[in-house]
C-alpha atoms as a PDB file:
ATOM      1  CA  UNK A   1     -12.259 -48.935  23.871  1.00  0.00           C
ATOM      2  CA  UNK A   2     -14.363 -51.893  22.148  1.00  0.00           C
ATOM      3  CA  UNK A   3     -14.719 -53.295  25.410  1.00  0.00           C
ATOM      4  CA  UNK A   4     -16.521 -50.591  26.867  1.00  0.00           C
ATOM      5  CA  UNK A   5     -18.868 -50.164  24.444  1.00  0.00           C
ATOM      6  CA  UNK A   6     -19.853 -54.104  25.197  1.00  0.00           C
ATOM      7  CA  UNK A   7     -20.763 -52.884  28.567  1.00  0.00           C
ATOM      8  CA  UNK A   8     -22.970 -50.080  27.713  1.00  0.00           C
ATOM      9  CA  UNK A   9     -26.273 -51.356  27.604  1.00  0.00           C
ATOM     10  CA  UNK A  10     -25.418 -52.947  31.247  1.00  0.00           C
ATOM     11  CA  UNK A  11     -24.600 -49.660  32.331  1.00  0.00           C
ATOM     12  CA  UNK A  12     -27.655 -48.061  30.722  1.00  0.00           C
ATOM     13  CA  UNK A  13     -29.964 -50.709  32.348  1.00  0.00           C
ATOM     14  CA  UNK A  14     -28.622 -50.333  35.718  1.00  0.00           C
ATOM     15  CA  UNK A  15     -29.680 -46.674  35.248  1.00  0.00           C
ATOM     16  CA  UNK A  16     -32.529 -47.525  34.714  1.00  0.00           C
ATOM     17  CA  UNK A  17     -33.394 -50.110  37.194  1.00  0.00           C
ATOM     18  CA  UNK A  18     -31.552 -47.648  39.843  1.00  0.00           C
ATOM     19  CA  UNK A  19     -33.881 -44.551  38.917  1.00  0.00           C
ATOM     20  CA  UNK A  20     -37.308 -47.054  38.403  1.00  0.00           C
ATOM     21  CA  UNK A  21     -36.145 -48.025  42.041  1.00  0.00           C
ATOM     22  CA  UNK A  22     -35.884 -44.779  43.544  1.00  0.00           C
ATOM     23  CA  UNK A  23     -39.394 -43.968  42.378  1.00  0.00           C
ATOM     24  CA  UNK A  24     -41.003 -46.919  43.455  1.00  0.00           C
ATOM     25  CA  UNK A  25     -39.534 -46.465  46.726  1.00  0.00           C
ATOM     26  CA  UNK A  26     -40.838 -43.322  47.269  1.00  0.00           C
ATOM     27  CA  UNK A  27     -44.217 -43.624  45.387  1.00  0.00           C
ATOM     28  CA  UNK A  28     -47.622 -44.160  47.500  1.00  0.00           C
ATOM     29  CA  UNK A  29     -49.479 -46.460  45.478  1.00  0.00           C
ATOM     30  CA  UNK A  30     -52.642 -45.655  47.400  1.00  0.00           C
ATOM     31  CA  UNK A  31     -52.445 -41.958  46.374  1.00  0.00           C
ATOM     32  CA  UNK A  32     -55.210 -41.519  43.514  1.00  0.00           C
ATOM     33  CA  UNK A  33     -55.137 -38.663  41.034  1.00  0.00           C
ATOM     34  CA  UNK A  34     -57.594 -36.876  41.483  1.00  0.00           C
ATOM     35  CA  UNK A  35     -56.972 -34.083  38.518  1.00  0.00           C
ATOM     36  CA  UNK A  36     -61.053 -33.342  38.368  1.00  0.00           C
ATOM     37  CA  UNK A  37     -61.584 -32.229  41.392  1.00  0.00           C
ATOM     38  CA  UNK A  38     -62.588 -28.639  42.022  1.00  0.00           C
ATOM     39  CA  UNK A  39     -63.389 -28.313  37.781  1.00  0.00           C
ATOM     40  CA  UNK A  40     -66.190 -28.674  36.126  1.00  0.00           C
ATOM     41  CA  UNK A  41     -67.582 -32.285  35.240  1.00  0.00           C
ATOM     42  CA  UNK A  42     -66.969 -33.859  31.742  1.00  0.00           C
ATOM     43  CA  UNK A  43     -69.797 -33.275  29.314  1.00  0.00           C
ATOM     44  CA  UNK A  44     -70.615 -36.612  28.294  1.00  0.00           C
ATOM     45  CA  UNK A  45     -73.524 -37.719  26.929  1.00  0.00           C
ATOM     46  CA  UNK A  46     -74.317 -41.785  27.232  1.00  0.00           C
ATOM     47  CA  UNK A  47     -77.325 -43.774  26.772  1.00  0.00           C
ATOM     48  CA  UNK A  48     -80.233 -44.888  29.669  1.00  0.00           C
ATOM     49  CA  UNK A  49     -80.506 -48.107  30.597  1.00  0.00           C
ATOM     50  CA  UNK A  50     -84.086 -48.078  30.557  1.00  0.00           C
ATOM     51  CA  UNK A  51     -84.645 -46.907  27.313  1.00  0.00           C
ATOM     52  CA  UNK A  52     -81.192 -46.536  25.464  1.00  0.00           C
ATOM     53  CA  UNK A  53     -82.007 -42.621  24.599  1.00  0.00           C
ATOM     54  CA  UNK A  54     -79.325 -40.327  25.097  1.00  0.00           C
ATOM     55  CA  UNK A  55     -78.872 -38.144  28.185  1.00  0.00           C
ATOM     56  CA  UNK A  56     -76.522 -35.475  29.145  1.00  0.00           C
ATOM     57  CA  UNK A  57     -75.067 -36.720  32.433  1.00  0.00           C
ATOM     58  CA  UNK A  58     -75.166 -33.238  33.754  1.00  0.00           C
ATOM     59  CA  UNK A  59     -78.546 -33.137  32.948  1.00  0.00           C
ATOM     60  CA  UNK A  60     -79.427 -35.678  35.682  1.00  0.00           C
ATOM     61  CA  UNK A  61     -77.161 -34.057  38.120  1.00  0.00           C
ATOM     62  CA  UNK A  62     -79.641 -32.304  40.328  1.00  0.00           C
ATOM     63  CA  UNK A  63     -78.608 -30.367  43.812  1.00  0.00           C
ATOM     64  CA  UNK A  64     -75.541 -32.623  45.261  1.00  0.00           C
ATOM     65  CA  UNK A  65     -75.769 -35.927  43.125  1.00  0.00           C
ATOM     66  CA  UNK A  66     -73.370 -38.646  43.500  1.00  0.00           C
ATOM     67  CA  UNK A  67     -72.265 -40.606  40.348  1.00  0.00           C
ATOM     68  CA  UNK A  68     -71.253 -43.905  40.983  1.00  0.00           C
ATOM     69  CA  UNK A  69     -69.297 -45.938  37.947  1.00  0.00           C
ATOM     70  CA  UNK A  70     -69.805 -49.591  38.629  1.00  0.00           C
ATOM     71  CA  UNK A  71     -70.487 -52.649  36.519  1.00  0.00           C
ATOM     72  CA  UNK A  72     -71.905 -55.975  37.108  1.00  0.00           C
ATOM     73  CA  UNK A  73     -68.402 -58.117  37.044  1.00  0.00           C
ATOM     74  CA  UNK A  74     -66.983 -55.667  39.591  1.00  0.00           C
ATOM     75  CA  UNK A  75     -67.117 -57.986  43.107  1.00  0.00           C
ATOM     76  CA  UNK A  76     -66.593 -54.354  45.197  1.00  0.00           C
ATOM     77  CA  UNK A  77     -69.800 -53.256  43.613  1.00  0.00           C
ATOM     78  CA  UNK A  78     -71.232 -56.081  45.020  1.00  0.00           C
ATOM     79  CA  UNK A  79     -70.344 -55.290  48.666  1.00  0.00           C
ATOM     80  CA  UNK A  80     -71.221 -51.490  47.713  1.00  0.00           C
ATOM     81  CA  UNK A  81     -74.966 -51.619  46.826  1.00  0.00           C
ATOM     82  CA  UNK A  82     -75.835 -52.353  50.240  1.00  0.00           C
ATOM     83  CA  UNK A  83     -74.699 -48.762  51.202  1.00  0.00           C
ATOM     84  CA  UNK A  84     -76.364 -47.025  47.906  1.00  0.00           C
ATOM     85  CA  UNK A  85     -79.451 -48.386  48.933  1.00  0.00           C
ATOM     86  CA  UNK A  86     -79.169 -47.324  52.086  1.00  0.00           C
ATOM     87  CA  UNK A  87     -78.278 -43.657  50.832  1.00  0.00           C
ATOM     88  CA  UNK A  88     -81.133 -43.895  48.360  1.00  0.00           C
ATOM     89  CA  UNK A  89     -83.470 -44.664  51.519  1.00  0.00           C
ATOM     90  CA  UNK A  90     -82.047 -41.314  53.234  1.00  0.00           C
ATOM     91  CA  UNK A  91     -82.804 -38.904  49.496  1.00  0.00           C
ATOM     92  CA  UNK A  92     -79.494 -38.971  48.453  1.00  0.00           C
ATOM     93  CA  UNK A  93     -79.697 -38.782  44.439  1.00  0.00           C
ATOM     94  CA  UNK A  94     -76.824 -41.208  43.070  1.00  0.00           C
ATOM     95  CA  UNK A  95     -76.743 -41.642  39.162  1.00  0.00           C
ATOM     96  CA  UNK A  96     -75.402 -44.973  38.030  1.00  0.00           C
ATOM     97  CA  UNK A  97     -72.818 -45.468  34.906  1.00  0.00           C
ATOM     98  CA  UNK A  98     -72.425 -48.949  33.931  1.00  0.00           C
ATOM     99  CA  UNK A  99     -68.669 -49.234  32.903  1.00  0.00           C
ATOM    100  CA  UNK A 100     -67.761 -51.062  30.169  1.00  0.00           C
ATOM    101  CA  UNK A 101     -70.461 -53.506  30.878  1.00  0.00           C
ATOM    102  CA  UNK A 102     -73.287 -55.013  28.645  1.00  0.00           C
ATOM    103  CA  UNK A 103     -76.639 -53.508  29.280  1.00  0.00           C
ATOM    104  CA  UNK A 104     -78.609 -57.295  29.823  1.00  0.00           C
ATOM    105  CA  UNK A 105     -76.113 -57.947  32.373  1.00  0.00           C
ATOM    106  CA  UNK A 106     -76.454 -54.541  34.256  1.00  0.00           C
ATOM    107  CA  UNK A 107     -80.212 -55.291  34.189  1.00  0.00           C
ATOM    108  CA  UNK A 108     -79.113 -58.460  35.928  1.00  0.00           C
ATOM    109  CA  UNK A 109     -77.305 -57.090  38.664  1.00  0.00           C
ATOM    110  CA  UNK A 110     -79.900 -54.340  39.753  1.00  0.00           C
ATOM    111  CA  UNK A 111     -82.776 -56.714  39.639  1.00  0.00           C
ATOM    112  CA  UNK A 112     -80.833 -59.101  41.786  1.00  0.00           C
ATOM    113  CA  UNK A 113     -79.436 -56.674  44.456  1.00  0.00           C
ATOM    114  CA  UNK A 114     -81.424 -53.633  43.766  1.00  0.00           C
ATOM    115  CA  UNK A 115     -81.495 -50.470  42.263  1.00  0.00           C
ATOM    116  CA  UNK A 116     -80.121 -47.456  44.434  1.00  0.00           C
ATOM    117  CA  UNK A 117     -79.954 -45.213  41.284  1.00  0.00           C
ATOM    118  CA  UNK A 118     -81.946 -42.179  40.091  1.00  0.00           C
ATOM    119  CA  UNK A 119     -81.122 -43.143  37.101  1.00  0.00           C
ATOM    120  CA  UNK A 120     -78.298 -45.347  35.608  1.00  0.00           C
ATOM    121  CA  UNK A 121     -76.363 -44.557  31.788  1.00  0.00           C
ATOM    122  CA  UNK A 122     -74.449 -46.814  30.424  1.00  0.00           C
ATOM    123  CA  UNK A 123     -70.820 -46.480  29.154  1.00  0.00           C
ATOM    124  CA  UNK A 124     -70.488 -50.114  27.270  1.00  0.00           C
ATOM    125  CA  UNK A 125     -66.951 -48.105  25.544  1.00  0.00           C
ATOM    126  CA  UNK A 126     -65.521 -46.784  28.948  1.00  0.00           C
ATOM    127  CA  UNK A 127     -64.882 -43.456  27.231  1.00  0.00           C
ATOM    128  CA  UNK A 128     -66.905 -41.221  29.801  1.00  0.00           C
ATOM    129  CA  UNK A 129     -64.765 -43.318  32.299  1.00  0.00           C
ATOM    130  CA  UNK A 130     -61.473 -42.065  30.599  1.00  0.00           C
ATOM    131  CA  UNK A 131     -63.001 -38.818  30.255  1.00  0.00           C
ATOM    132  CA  UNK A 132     -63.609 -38.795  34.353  1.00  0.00           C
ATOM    133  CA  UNK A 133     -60.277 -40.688  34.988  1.00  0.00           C
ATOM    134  CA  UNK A 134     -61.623 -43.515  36.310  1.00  0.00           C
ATOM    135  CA  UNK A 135     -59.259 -46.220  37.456  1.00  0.00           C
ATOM    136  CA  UNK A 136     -61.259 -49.097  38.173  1.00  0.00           C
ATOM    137  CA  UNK A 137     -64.933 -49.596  39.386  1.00  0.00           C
ATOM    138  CA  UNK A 138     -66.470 -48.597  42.051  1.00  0.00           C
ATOM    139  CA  UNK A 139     -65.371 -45.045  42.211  1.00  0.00           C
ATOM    140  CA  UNK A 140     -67.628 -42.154  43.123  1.00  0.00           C
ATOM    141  CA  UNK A 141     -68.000 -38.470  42.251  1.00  0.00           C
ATOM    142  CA  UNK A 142     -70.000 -36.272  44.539  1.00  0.00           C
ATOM    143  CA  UNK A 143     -71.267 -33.198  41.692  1.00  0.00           C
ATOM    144  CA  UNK A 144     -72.787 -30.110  42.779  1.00  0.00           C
ATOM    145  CA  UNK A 145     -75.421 -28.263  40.935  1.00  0.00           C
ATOM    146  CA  UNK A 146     -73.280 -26.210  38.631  1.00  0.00           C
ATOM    147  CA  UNK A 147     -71.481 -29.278  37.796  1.00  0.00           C
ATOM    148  CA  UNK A 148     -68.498 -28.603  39.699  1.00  0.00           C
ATOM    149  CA  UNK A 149     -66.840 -32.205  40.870  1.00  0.00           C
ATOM    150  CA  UNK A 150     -66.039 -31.399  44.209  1.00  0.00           C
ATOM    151  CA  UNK A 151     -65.072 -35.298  45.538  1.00  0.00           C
ATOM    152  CA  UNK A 152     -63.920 -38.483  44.408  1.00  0.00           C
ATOM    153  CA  UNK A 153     -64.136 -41.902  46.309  1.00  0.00           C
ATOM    154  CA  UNK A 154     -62.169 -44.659  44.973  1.00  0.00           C
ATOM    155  CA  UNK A 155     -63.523 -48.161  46.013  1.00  0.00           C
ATOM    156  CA  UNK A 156     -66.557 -49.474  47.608  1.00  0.00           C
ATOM    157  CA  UNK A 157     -68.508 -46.755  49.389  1.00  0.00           C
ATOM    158  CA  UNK A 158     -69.309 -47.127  52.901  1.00  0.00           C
ATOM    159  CA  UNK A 159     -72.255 -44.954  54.624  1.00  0.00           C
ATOM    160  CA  UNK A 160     -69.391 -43.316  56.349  1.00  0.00           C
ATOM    161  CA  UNK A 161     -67.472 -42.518  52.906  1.00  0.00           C
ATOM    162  CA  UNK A 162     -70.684 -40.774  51.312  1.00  0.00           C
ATOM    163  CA  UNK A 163     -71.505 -39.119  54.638  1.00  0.00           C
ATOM    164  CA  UNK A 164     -68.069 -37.152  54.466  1.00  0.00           C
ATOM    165  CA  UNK A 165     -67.999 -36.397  50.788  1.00  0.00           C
ATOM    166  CA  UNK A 166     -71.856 -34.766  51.549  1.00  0.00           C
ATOM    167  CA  UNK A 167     -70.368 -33.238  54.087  1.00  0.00           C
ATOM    168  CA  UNK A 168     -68.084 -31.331  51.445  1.00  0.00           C
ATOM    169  CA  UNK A 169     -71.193 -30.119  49.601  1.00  0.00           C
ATOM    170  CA  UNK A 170     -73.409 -28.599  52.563  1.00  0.00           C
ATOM    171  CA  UNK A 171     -69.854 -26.658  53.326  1.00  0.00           C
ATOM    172  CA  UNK A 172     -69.637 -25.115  49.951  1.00  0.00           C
ATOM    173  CA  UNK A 173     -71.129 -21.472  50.106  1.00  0.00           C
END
């Protein structure tokens, strides 16, 4: 009897390992939550970047707006402002949030690849990012009027990308 209990814990890790395996195998890991979507946006309030007061972030959300949480150390944000510009250019409103990223340095990036935002908030914590669910940066929210969050785009955005999630918003009644 002694014996068997010296095999237990092999037994219970094998378990383990067998039921962790089973899940991976049948786990997408390019599947996203996306929990928000089709509720109402988080009310955070964060501070401007150009002048550190305090804004509502629905406040700035203004007909279809999309809010884009990127930071200056993100290299896919990089390959991304090409496209915000390019929606900025066509009226698209896009708020930035600067995620988890020191204000000087955000100031930085804009200035050297310019600035597609209406306006951009900062989130130096990363708590409105935890209260939107945000993975990683970039990732995109296309907000409606009422504040409804009716899309989310993980990764860079391509023209294509914002295209479809405006799409979404012009089929709303």
């Amino acid at each position: 009897m002694k014996r068997w209990l010296a095999f237990a814990p092999l037994v219970v890790l094998a378990a383990l390992g067998l039921l962790f395996g089973i899940f991976a195998l049948h786990h997408d890991p390019r599947v996203t939550p996306e929990a928000l979507k089709g509720k109402p946006a988080p009310d955070v309030t964060l501070p401007k970047l150009a002048d550190s007061t305090t804004e509502h972030l629905k406040a700035e959300v203004k007909g279809p707006t999309l809010v884009n949480f990127f930071a200056s150390w993100c290299v896919p944000c990089v390959t991304e402002q090409s496209a915000l510009l390019a929606l900025k250019a066509e009226g698209v409103r896009i708020v930035g949030v600067a995620y988890k990223d020191k204000p000087a340095a955000t100031r930085a990036f804009l200035d050297r690849l310019g600035d597609p935002f209406a306006v951009v908030l900062t989130d130096t914590s990363g708590d409105a990012g935890v209260e939107f669910g945000v993975s990683g940066v970039p990732e995109t929210y296309l907000i409606d009027d009422t504040g409804m969050i009716l899309d989310k785009h993980t990764g860079p955005l391509s023209p294509q990308d914002a295209e479809a999630m405006l799409e979404k918003a012009k089929r709303r009644p």
